[in-house]
Structure formats: structure tokens, C-alpha cells
Protein backbone atom coordinates (compact mmCIF):
# COMPACT_ATOMS: atom_id res chain seq x y z
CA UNK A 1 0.00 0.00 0.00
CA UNK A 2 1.27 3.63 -0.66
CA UNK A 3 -0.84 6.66 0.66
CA UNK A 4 -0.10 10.24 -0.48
CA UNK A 5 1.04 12.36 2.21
CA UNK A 6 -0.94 15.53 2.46
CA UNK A 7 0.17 18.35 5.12
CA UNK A 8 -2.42 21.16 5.65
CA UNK A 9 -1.12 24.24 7.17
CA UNK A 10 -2.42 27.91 8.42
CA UNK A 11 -0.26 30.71 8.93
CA UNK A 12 -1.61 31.73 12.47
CA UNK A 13 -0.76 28.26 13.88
CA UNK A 14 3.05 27.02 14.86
CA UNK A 15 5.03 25.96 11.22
CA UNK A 16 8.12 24.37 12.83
CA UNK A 17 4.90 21.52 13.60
CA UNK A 18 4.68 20.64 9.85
CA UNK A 19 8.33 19.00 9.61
CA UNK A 20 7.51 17.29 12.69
CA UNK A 21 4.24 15.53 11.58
CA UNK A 22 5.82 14.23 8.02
CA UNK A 23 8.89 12.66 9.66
CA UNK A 24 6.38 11.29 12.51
CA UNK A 25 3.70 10.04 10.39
CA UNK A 26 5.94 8.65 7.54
CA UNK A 27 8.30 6.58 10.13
CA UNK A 28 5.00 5.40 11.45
CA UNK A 29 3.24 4.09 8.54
CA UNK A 30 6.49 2.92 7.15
CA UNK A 31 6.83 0.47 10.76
CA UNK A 32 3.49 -0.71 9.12
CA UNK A 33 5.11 -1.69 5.70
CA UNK A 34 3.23 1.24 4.26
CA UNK A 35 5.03 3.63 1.89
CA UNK A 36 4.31 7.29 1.56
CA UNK A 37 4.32 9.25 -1.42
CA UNK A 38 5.43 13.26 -0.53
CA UNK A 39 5.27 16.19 -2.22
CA UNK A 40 8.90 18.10 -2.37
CA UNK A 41 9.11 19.95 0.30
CA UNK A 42 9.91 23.41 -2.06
CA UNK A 43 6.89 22.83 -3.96
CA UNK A 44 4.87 25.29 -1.29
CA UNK A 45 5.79 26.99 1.55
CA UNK A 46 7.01 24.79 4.55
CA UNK A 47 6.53 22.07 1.93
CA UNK A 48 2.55 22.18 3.64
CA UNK A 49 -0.74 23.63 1.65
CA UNK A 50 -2.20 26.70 3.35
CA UNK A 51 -3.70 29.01 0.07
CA UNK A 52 -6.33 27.69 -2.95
CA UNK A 53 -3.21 27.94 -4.82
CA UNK A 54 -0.79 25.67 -2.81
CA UNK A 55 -3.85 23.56 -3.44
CA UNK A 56 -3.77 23.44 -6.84
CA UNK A 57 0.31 22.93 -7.07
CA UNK A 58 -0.29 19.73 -4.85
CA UNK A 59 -3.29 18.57 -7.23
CA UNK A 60 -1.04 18.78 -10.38
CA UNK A 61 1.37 16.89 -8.12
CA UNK A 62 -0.88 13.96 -7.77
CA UNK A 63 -2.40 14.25 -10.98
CA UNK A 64 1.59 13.10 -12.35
CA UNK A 65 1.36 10.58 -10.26
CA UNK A 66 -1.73 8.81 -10.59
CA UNK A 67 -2.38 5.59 -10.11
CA UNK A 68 0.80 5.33 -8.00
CA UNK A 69 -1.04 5.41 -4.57
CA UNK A 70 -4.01 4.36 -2.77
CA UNK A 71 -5.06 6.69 -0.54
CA UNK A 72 -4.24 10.23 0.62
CA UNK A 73 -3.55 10.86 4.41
CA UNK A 74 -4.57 14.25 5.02
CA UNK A 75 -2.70 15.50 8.15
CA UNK A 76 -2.78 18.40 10.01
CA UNK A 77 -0.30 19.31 11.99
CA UNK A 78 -2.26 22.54 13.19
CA UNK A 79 -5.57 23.99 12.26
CA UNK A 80 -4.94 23.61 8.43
CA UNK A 81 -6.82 25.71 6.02
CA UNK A 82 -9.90 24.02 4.24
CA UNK A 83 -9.88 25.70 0.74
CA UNK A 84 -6.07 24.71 0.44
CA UNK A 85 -6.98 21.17 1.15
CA UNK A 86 -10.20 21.23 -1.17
CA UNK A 87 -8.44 22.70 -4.24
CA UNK A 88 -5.44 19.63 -3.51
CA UNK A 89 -8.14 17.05 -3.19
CA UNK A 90 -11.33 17.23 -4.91
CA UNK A 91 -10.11 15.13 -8.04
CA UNK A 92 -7.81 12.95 -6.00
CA UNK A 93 -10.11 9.82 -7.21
CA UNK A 94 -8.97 7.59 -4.09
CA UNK A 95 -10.31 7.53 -0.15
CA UNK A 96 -8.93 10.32 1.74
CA UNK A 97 -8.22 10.01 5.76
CA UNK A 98 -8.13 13.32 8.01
CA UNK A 99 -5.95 12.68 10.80
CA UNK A 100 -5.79 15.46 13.21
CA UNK A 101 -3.26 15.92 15.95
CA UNK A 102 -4.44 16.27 19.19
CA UNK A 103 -3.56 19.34 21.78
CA UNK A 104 -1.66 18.92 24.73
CA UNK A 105 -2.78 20.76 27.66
CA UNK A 106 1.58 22.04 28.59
CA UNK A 107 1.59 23.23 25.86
CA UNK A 108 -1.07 25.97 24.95
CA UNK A 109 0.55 28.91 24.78
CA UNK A 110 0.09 31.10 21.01
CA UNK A 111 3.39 29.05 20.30
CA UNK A 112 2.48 25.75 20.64
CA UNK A 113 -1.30 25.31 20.55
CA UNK A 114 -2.32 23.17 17.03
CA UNK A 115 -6.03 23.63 17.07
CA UNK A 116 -6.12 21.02 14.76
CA UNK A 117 -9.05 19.54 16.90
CA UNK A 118 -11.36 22.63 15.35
CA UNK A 119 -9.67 22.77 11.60
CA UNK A 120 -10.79 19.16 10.94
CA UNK A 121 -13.92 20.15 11.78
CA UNK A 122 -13.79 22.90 8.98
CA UNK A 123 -12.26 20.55 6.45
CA UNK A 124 -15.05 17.97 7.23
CA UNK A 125 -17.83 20.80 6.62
CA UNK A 126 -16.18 22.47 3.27
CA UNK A 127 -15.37 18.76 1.78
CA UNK A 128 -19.10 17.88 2.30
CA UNK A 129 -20.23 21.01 0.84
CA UNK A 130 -17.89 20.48 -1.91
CA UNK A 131 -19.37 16.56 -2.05
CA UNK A 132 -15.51 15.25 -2.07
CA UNK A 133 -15.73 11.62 0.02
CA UNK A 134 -13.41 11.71 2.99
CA UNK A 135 -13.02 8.93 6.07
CA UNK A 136 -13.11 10.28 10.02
CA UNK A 137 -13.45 7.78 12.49
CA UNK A 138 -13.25 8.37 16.80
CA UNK A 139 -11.45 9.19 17.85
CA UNK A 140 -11.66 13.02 16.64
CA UNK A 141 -7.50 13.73 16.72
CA UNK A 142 -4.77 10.93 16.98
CA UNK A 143 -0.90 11.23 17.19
CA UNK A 144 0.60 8.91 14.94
CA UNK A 145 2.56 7.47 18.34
CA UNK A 146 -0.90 6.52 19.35
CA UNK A 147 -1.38 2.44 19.76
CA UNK A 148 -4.48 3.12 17.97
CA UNK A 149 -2.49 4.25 15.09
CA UNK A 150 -1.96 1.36 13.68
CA UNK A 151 -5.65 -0.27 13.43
CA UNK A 152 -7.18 2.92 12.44
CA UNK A 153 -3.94 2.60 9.31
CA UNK A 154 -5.32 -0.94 9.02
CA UNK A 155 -8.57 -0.46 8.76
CA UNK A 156 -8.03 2.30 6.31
CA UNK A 157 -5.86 0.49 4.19
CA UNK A 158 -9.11 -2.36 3.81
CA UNK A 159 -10.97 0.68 2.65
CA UNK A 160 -8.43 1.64 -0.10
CA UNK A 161 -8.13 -1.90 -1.46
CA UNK A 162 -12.48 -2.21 -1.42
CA UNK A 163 -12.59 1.06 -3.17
CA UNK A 164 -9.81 -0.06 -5.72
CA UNK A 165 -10.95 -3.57 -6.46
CA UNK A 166 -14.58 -2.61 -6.39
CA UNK A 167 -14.73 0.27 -8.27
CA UNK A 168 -13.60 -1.71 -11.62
CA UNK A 169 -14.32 -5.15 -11.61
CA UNK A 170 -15.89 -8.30 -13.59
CA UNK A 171 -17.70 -11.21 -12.05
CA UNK A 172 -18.33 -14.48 -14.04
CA UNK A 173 -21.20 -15.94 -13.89
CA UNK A 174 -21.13 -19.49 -15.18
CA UNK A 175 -24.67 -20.94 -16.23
CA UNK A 176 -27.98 -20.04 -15.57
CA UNK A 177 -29.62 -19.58 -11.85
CA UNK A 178 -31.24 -23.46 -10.56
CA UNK A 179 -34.80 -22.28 -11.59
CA UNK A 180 -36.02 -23.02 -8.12
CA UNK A 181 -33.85 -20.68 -6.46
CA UNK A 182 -35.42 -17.21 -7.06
CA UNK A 183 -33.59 -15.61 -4.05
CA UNK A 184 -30.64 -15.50 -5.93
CA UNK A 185 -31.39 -13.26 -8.57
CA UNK A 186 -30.11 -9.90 -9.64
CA UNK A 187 -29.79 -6.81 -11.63
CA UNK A 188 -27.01 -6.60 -14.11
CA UNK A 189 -27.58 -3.02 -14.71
CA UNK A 190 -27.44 -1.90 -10.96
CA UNK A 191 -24.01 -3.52 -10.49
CA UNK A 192 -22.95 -1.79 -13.67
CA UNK A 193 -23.67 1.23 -12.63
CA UNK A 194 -21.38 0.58 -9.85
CA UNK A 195 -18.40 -0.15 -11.98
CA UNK A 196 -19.01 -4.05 -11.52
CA UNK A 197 -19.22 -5.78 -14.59
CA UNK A 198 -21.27 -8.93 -15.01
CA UNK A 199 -19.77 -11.65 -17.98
CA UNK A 200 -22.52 -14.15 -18.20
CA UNK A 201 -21.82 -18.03 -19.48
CA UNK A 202 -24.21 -20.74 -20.66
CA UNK A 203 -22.99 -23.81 -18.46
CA UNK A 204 -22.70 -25.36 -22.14
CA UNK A 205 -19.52 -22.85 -22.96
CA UNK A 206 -18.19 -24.68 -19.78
CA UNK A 207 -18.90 -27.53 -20.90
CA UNK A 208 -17.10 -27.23 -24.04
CA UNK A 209 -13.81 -25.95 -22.45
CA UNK A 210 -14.13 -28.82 -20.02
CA UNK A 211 -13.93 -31.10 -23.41
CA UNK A 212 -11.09 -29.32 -24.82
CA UNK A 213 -8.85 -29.77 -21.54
CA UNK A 214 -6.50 -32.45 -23.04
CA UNK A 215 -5.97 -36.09 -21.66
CA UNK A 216 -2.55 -36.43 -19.72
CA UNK A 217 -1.60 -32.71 -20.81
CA UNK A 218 0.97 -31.01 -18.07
CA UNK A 219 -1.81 -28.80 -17.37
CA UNK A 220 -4.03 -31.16 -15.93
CA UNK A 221 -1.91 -33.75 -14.63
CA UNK A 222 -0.14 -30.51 -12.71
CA UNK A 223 -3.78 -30.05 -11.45
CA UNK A 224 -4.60 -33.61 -10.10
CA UNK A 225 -1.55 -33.64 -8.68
CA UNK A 226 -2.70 -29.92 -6.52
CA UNK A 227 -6.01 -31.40 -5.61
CA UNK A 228 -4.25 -34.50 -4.07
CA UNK A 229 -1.91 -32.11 -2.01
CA UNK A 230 -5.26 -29.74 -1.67
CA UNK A 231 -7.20 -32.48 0.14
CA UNK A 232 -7.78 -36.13 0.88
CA UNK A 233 -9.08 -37.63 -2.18
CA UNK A 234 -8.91 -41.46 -0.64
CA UNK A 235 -11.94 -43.39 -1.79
CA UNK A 236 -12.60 -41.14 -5.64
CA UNK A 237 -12.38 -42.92 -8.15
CA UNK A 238 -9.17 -41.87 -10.42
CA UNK A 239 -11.56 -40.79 -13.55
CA UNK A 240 -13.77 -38.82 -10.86
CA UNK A 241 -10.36 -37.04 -9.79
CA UNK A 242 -9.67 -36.29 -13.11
CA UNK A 243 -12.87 -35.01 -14.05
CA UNK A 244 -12.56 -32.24 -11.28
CA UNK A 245 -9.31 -31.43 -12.23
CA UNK A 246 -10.56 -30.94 -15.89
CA UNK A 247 -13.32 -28.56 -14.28
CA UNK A 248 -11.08 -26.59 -13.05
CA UNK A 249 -8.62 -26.18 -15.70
CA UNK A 250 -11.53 -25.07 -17.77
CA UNK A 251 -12.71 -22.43 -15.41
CA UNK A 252 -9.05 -21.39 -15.01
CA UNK A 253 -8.94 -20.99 -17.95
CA UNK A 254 -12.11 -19.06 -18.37
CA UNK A 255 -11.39 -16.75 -15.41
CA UNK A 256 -8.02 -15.48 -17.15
CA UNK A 257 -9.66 -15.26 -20.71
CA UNK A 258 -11.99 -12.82 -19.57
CA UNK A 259 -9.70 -11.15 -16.74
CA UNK A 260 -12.26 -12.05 -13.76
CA UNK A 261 -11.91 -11.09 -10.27
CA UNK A 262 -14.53 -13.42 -8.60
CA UNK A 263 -17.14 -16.18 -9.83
CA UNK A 264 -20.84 -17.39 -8.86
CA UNK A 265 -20.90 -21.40 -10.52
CA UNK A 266 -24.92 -22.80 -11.16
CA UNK A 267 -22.97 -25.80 -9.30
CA UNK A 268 -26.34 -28.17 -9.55
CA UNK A 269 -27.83 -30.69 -11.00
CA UNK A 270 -26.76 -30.34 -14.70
CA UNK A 271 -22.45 -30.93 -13.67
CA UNK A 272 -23.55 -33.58 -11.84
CA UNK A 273 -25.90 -34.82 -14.55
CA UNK A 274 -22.62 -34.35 -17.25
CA UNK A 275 -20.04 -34.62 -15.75
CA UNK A 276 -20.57 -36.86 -13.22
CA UNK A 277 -18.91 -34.73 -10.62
CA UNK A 278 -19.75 -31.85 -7.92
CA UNK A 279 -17.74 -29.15 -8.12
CA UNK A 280 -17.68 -27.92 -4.27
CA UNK A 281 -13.86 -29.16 -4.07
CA UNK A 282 -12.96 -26.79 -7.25
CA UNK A 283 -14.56 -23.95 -5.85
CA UNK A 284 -13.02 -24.42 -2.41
CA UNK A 285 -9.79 -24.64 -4.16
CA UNK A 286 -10.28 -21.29 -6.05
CA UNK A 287 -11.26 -19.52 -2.87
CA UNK A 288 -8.33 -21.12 -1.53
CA UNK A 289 -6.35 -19.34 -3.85
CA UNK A 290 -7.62 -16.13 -2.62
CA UNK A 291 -10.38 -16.04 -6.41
CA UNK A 292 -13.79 -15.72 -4.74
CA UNK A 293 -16.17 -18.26 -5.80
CA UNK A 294 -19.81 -18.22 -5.17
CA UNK A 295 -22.00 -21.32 -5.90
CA UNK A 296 -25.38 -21.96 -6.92
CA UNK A 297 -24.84 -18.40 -9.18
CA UNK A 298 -24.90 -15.95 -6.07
CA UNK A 299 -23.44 -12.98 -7.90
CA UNK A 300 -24.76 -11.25 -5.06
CA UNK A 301 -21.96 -12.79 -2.86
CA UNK A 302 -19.86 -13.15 -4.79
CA UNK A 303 -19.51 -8.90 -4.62
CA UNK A 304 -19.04 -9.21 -0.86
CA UNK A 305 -17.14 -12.53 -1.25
CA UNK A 306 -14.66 -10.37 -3.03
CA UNK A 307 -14.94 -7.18 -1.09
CA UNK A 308 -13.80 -9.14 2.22
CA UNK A 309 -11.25 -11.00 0.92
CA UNK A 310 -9.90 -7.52 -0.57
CA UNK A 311 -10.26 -6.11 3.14
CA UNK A 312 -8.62 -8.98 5.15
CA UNK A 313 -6.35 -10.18 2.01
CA UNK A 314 -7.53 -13.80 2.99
CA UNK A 315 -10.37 -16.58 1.46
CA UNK A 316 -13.77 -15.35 1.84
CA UNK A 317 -16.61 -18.02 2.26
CA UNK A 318 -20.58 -18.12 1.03
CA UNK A 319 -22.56 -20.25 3.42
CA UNK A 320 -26.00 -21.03 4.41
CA UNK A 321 -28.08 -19.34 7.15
CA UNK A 322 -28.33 -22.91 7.78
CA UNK A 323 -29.19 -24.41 11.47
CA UNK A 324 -30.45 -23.20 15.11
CA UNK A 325 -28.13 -24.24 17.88
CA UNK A 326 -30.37 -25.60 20.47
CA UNK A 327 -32.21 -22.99 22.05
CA UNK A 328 -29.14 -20.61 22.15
CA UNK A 329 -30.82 -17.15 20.62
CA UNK A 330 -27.39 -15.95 19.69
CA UNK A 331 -26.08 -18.78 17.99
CA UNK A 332 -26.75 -20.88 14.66
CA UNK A 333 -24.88 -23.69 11.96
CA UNK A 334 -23.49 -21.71 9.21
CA UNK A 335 -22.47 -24.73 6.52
CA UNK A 336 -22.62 -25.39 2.70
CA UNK A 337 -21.63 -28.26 0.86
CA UNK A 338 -17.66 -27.81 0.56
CA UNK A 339 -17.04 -24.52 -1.29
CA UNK A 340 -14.96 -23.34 1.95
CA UNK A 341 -11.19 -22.57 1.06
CA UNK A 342 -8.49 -24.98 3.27
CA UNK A 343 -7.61 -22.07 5.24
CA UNK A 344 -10.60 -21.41 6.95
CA UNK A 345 -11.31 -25.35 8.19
CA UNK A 346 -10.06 -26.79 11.14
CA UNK A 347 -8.22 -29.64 9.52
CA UNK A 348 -8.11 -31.34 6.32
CA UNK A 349 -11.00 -31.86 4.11
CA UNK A 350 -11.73 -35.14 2.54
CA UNK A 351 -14.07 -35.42 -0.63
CA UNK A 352 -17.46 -37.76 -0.74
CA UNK A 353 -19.77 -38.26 -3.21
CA UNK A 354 -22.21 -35.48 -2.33
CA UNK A 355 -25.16 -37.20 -0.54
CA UNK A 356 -27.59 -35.12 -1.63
CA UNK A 357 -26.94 -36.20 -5.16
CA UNK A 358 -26.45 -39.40 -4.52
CA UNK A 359 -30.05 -39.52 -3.11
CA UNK A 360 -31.44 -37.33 -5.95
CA UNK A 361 -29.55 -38.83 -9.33
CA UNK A 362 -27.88 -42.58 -7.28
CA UNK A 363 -24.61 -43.02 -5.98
CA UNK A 364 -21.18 -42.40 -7.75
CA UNK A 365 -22.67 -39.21 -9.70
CA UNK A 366 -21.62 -36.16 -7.56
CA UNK A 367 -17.82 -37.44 -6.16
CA UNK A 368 -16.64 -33.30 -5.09
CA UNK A 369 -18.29 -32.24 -1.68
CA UNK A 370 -15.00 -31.42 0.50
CA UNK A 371 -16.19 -31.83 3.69
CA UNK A 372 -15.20 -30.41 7.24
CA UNK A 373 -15.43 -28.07 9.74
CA UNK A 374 -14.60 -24.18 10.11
CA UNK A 375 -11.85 -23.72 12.36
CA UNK A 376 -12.87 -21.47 15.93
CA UNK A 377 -11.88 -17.80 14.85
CA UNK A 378 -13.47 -13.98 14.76
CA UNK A 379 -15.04 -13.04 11.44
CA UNK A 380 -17.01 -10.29 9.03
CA UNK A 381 -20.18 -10.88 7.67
CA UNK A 382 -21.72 -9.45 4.51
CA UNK A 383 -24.02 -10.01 2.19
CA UNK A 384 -25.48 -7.90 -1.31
CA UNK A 385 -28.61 -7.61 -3.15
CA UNK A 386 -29.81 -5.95 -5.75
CA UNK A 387 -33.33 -3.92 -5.65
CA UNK A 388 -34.88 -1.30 -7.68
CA UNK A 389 -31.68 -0.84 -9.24
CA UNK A 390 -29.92 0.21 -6.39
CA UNK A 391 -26.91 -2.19 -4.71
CA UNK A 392 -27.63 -2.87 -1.07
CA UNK A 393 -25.91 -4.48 1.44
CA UNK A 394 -25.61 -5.81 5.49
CA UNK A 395 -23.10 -6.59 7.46
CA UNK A 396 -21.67 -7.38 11.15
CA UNK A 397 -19.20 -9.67 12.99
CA UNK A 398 -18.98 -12.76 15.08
CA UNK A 399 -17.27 -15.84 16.00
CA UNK A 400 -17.24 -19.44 14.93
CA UNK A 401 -16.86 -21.43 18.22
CA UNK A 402 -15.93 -24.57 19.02
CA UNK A 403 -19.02 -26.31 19.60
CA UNK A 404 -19.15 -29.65 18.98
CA UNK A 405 -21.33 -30.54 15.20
CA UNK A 406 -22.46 -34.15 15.19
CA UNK A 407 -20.72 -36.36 13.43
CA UNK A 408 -23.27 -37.09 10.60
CA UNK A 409 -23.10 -33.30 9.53
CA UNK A 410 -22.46 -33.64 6.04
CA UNK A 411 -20.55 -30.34 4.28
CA UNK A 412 -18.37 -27.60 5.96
CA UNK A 413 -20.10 -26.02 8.85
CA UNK A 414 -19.42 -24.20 12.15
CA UNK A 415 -20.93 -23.03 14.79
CA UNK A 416 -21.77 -19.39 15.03
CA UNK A 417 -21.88 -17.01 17.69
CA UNK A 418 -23.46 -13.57 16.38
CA UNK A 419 -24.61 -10.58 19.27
CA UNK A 420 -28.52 -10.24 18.87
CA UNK A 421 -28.62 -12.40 15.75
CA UNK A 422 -32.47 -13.04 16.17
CA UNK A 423 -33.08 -9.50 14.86
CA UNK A 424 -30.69 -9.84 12.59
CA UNK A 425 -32.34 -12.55 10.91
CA UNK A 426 -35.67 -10.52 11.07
CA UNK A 427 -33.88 -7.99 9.15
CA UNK A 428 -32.47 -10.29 6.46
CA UNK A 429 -35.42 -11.66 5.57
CA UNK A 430 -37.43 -8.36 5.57
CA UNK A 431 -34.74 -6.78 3.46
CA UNK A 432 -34.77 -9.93 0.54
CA UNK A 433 -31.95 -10.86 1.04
CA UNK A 434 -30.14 -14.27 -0.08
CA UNK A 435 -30.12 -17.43 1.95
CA UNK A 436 -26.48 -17.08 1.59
CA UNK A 437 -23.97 -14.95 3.86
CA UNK A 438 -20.46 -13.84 2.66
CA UNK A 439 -17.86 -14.10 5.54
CA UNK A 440 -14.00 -13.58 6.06
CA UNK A 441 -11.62 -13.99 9.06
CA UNK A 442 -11.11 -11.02 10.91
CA UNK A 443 -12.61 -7.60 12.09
CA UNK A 444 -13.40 -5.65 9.16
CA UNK A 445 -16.85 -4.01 8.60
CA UNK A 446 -15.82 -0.91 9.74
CA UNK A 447 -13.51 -0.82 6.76
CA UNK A 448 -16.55 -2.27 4.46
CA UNK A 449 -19.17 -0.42 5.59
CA UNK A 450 -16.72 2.95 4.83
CA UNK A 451 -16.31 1.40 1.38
CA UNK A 452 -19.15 0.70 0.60
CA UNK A 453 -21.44 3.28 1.85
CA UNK A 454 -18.80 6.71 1.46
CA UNK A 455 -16.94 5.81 -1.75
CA UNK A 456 -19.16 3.37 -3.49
CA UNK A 457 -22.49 4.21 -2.94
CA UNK A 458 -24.15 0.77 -1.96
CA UNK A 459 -26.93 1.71 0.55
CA UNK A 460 -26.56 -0.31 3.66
CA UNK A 461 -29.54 -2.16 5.57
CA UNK A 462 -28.83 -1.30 9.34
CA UNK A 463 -29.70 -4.07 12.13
């Protein structure tokens, strides 16, 4: 990550601060593994922006180098002057975070005092006149030597990466929705407008790469061999093994033909049907690989599936709002078949012939369904929808514990502790939303929600 360095200044306040804050802030963020991008110090006076035309040097600063960095950090050292920092920023095109320094009560004398507290207040106000996006989070100033420092850097960072990845982006969806599942529909057009591009595939086009992936090629063989290493494949047969491992060569091979970022699969019945073969164990593998893949054609998830894995740069998950627990209000089983990348299960997976199928179509037909459990850890929740053209979205956090799942639970599931998640489910039903949830490890929808709701526009369904 790189963030521009921007250092606001107004002549009333204390200068000799200015040289101060970019040697502070840069040695901080650079302890992060975060590199700054500064303006020379000669290109305004104390290398800061005070005047509307300071502002305008620095904008034709960043305009040279854009596309180099991923943020702006707009500090102020003292009060700062807001029409300076509006001229330098209004066309900056990436998330902008105002960190004000905070007073110290020694040292409030005419010489010393930053006011910085009040200027960010100013900058907030003229930016939101001026409709330029900013982020300001509590607390209201922060010294870069601050412990909080680094989360609030953290968490800002997850916004830059959402904004960047969401902003242009192509989801592949591969076949048509199972015409019994209605929830998971959604509006090409809205997404568009959103900069999130839709490519849409007849499962036959999949079909027909899966036939041109060639017998005992490198490419394939270099595949079977991954899935063995992936996860426990004793009891497949061989041509079942091989038949996955042709599946996913083919949508390999799709996904870098058409440059996508994520995938929703219609995963059932017609592979099964074909190919003889579920394809849970090549989607887990995908998400694995940190390439978001949705089944049963949940484009809808498949946005959020990407959007947290861009925020904690780890495999996101789609599961079912599956199970109760008992008669605990605040937990339930999130599970789905096997979709769930390595690194989010407890141990190894093994593959079965999907038991569902087996019942549906007879045994031997659906070998793929990598099942498991999700390993005890603290995760983000989301989930999108598409209605009346607008793009809208929930999220929250919770914990898979470590309570026990009987044996005979078929799939990757966990058990889910979520604050007040009664309501919650109230909500997602009321709001149509899918059946499906989007989750990734980690604290992060502070960083999605700023995403999502300041830069990108997606209106958010509160609990």
C-alpha cells in the first residue's frame, strides 16, 4: 500500500509543527510496511498547503502521479486551512483520511497550541459542501505514536483496497440460476452502474472448455496432482479425480480469458448430470487461492465474497443461514456443501460423493463435496442484493466457536456465535436478502461499511 502524504497548514498556527508531523507520520506508517508518497518539500511553503493555490500545485502533483497510490492521508499538523486542502483534493479519485493531531494541555501557549481539533472540523464541513468523500473515524484527533495508530492505518488500508478492487471489476457468472432458487437473482444493470461488470456463461460454454482440456496434458496432470496435495481424495475414483481437475482447468482458464476477479458457478444438478462430478472441491480450491467463488450463481456474494477478501487479504466463504443451535438465541450452523477454502477449516478436508446427489440422481454421480469443519476464529459478515436498481448491502461480525457438530453433519459447517442475531435474521429476511452470507476472518466491517457506503455508494440495511 502507498498513501499520499498531504500536510495542511495555516499561517496563524506554529510551522516548525509541519516538519515534525511528516517525519512522525511517515516513520510510522512505514513500521506498518506502508510507503508514503510526498510532495517536495519546495513545492509550497514549509513544503505544507495553506492558500487555494498551494492547493492546486499539490493537485497537479498527484495528478503526475496517478495511479501510483491508494489513498491520501490528510494531516494536520495545526488547524490547516480548508480551501487549500479542497483545491489539492477534490479530483484525488482515491479515499482520503483526516488525521488530526491532538492538543496537549503544557503546551497551549500562542506558540504551541495546534487547534487542529477545530480545523478538521472545517475541512469535514467544506469537503461535504464540496461533495468530495473523505473517512473520520473516533477518535476526533490521533498522534501517529498513538497504539491506535496502527488499526485505524489498518482499517483504512481495507478501505483503499475495497474502493480499488470494487470500483472496476468483472464477475463471471457461469450458467444459468437453478430455476427453483429465485432468491438469488439480480440486476445486471445496478451492479454496472457501480463499476461491476457482469460476464454471463451458458454452463454449455463450460462444458465445451471442459472437453477441450487435453488427456494427460501437463496442465491437468499438474492439477490432479494440486487437488491430491489440496485435500484427501482417498476413496474417488481416479476418472472422478480427473474429471474435477478438468473442471477446473476449464474455469481457469475461463477466469483469465476474460480477466475475472470473482465467480458465482450454477454448481447443480446439470455438472452432476454431465459430468458426473460436484464441483464444491474446485470452488473451495479457487477460494483457496484467494479467487472468490460463489456457488449456486450468487453474484450477489460473490460482490461481498470479493470485497472481504480484498479487506482482510484472505479466502472469503458463502454459506448457508443454515441451522439453530439448540435454544441458544445468539447462535446458529453456518455450513454449505464444501465450497470453503483450506484455510478457513479446522483440519483437512476429505471429498465424498455429495449425498444429496447421490439420493437425488444414485450413488457415484456427484464425487466433489470437500467436507469439514470451520476452524474457531473472529469473522465479518456481509451479504449484497440488488433492488430497484440500487446495490444494497448488510453486514456485522462474530465468532465461529468450538461447539461440537455431530458427526453425521455432512458439508463444511461451524458453529456461530453472532450478538442479537435473532433480529438480525428478522432484518435479512425483511430486506430480501439471499439465503447465503459472505464471511471472512477477521474484524473488518468498519472498513466495508466505509467502502461501501462513502466511496461506493451501496446503501446499507442497518440491524
Amino acid at each position: 500500500m502507498k498513501f499520499a502524504l498531504y500536510l495542511g497548514n495555516r499561517g496563524f498556527f506554529p510551522e516548525r509543527l509541519i516538519a515534525e508531523a511528516r517525519r512522525e507520520v511517515t516513520e510510522a506508517l512505514a513500521a506498518l510496511g506502508i510507503d508514503t508518497l510526498c510532495a517536495p518539500e519546495n513545492l509550497t511553503r514549509y513544503g505544507a498547503v495553506e492558500t487555494a493555490a498551494e492547493g492546486r500545485a499539490f493537485a497537479a502533483f498527484l495528478d503526475r502521479h496517478r495511479g501510483e497510490y491508494d489513498g491520501v492521508l490528510l494531516v494536520l499538523p495545526n488547524f490547516g486551512d480548508e480551501n487549500g486542502a479542497s483545491e489539492a483534493l477534490c479530483d484525488c479519485g482515491v479515499p482520503i483520511y483526516i488525521l488530526a493531531y491532538p492538543d496537549e494541555l503544557d503546551k497551549m501557549d500562542f506558540q504551541s497550541r495546534r487547534d487542529a481539533f477545530c480545523g478538521k472540523l472545517s475541512i469535514m464541513d467544506v469537503f461535504t459542501q464540496f461533495n468530495i468523500p473523505f473517512t473520520a473515524w473516533e477518535p476526533h484527533t490521533l498522534h501517529p505514536a498513538s497504539s491506535r495508530f496502527a488499526e485505524e492505518m489498518r482499517q483504512f488500508a481495507a478501505v483503499c483496497r475495497i474502493v480499488r478492487g470494487m470500483k472496476r471489476c468483472r464477475i463471471g457468472a457461469i450458467g444459468a440460476r437453478p430455476t427453483a432458487f429465485k432468491t438469488i437473482r439480480f440486476d445486471e444493470v445496478a451492479l454496472q452502474k457501480k463499476g461491476i461488470t457482469v460476464e454471463v456463461f451458458d454452463n454449455s460454454d463450460l462444458l465445451l472448455e471442459v472437453e477441450k482440456v487435453k488427456a494427460g496434458s501437463s496442465e491437468l496432470e499438474a492439477k490432479v496432482s494440486r487437488f491430491r496435495e489440496y485435500t484427501d481424495f482417498d476413496g474417488v475414483p481416479a476418472d472422478r479425480v480427473e474429471m474435477l481437475a478438468r473442471l477446473s482447468v476449464a474455469i481457469d482458464r475461463m477466469i483469465e480469458r476474460y480477466e475475472l476477479q470473482a465467480v458465482g458457478l450454477r454448481c447443480w444438478l446439470d455438472l452432476e448430470q454431465t459430468l458426473k462430478v460436484s464441483p464444491c472441491v474446485v470452488l473451495s480450491e479457487l477460494n483457496d487461492r484467494g479467487i472468490p467463488a460463489a456457488c449456486e450463481l450468487d453474484v450477489g456474494n460473490a460482490v461481498t465474497m470479493y470485497a472481504l477478501s480484498l479487506a482482510s487479504q484472505e479466502p472469503a466463504a458463502c454459506l448457508d443461514w443454515n441451522n439453530n443451535y439448540e435454544e441458544d438465541p445468539d447462535r446458529c450452523i453456518l455450513f454449505h456443501c464444501g465450497p470453503v477454502a483450506q484455510k478457513l477449516m479446522a483440519a483437512r478436508g476429505r471429498v465424498i460423493d455429495h449425498p444429496m446427489f447421490a439420493k437425488s440422481l444414485g450413488e457415484g454421480c456427484a464425487f466433489g463435496c470437500n467436507v469439514g469443519r470451520l476452524r474457531p476464529m473472529s469473522f465479518t459478515f456481509a451479504s449484497a442484493a440488488t433492488v430497484d436498481g440500487k446495490v444494497r448491502f448488510y453486514s456485522g461480525e462474530g465468532e465461529f466457536t468450538s461447539d461440537r457438530l455431530p458427526e453425521e453433519f455432512f458439508g463444511c459447517g461451524g458453529v456461530a456465535r453472532i450478538p442479537e442475531l435473532q433480529p438480525k435474521l428478522v432484518r435479512i429476511g425483511r430486506g430480501g436478502y439471499r439465503h447465503h452470507v459472505s464471511m471472512t476472518e477477521g474484524s473488518w466491517r468498519r472498513a466495508l461499511d466505509e467502502a461501501f457506503t462513502n466511496y461506493l455508494g451501496y446503501e446499507k440495511t442497518e440491524f
